[in-house]
Protein backbone atom coordinates (compact mmCIF):
# COMPACT_ATOMS: atom_id res chain seq x y z
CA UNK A 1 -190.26 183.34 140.18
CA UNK A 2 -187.00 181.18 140.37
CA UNK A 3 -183.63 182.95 139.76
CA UNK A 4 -181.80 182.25 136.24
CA UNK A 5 -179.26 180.29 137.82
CA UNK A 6 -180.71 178.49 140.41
CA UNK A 7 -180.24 174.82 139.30
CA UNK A 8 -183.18 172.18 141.30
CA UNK A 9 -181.87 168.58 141.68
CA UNK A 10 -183.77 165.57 140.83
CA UNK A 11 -184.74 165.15 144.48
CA UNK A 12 -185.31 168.48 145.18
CA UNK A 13 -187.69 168.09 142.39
CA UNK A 14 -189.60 165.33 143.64
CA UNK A 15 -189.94 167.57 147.09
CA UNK A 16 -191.66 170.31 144.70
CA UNK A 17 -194.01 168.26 142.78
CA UNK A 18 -194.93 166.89 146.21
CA UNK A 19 -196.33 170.28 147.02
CA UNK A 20 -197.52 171.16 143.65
CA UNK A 21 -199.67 168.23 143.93
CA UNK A 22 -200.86 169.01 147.48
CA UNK A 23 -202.03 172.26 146.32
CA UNK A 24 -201.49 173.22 149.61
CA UNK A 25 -198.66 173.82 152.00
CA UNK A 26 -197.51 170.46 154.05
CA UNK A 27 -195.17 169.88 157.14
CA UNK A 28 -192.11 167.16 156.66
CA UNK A 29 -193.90 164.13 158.04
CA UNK A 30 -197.01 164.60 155.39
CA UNK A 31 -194.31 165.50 152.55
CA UNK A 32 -192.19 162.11 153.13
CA UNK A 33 -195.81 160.16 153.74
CA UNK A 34 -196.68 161.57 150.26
CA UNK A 35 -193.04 160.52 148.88
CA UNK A 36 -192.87 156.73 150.76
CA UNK A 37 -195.47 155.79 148.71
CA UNK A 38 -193.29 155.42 145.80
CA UNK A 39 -189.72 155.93 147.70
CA UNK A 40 -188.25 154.62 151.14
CA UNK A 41 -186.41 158.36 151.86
CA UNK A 42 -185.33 158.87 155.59
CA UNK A 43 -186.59 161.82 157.85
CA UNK A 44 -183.39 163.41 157.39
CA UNK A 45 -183.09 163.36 153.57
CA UNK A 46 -186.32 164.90 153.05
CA UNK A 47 -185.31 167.60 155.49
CA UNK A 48 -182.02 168.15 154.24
CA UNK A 49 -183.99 168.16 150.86
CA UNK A 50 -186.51 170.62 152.14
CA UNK A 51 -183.60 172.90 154.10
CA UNK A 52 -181.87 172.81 150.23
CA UNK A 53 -185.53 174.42 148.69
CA UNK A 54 -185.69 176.61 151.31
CA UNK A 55 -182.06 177.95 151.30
CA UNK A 56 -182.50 178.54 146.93
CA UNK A 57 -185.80 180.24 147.90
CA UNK A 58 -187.94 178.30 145.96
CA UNK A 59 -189.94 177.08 148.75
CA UNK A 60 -191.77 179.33 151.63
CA UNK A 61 -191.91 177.57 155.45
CA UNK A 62 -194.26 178.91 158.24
CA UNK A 63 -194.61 177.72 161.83
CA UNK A 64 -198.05 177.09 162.74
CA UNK A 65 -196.61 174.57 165.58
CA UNK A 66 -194.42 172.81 162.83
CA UNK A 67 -193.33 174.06 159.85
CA UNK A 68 -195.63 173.81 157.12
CA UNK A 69 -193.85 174.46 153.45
CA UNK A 70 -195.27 175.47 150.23
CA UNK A 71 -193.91 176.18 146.69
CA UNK A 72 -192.57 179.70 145.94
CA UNK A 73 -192.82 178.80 141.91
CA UNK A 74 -195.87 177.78 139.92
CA UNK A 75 -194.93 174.85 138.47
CA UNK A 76 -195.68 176.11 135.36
CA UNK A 77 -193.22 178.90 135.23
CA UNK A 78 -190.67 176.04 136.42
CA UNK A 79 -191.73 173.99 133.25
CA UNK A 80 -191.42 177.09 130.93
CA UNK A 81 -187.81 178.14 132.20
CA UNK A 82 -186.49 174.49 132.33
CA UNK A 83 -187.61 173.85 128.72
CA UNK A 84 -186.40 177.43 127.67
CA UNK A 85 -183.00 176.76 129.19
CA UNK A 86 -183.50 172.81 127.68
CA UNK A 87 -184.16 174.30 123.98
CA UNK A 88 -180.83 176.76 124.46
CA UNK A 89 -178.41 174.15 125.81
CA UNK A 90 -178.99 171.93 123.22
CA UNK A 91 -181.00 173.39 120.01
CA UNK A 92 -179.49 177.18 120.36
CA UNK A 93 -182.88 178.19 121.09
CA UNK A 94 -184.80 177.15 118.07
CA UNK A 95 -187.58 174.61 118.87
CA UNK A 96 -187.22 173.83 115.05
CA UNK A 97 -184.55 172.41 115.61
CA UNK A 98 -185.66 170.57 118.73
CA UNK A 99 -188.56 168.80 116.52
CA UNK A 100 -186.44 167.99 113.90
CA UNK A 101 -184.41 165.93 116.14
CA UNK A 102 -187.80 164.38 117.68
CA UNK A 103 -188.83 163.45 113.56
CA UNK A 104 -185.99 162.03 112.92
CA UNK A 105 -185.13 160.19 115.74
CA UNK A 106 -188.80 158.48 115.36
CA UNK A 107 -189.59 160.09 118.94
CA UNK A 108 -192.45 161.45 117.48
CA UNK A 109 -195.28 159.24 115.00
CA UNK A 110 -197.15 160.40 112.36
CA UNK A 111 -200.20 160.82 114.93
CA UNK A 112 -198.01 163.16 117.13
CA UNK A 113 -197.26 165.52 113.95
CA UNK A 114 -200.89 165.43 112.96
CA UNK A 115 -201.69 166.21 116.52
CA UNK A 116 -198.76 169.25 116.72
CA UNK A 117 -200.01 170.67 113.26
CA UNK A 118 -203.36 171.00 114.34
CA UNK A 119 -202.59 172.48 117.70
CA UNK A 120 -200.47 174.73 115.76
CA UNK A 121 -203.40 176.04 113.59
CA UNK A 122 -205.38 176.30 116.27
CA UNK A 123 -203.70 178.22 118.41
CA UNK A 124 -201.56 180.65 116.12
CA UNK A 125 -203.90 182.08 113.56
């Protein structure tokens, strides 16, 4: 489980979903081959990247010749505590308040509410 405070940059970010996608653990070459097909990152910014992960213990590294890494979080308990900390930073915890601001800021169409109220009876009865 990630710490409270630990805070994962952008890039780190795109180092994680690298591996959640893999579904298994990868070495440096295979993460930046999975990464250069939608960046140009260097050898050394993926491993300073990777050293970052490793050093906020959100990603595990075993030798088996080279390193291999793999994801210490599901990425689901990353999604829950980024949009828990996301909901209390901006909407003092109330997700209310957070699809209020969706409604009236037109983020959301009549088709999205329809679709929220019936997940909503659905799933809380």
């Amino acid at each position: 489980m990630l710490m409270k405070d630990t805070k994962i940059s952008d890039a780190e970010l795109e180092i994680l979903e690298t591996l959640w996608a893999a579904g298994e653990a990868l070495n440096a070459n295979e993460i930046r081959a999975r990464l250069n097909e939608k960046k140009d990152w260097e050898r050394t910014t993926v491993l300073t990247l990777i050293r970052r992960l490793l050093d906020k213990g959100v990603i595990a590294q075993e030798k088996q010749g080279v390193y291999y890494y793999s994801p210490l979080v599901a990425r689901e308990d990353y999604v829950k505590g980024e949009t828990k900390s996301f909901l209390n930073k901006f909407f003092k915890g109330n997700a209310k308040n957070l699809a209020a601001a969706l409604i009236e800021d037109e983020n959301l169409s009549r088709e999205d509410v329809e679709e929220l109220r019936n997940y909503f009876r659905d799933n809380f009865r």
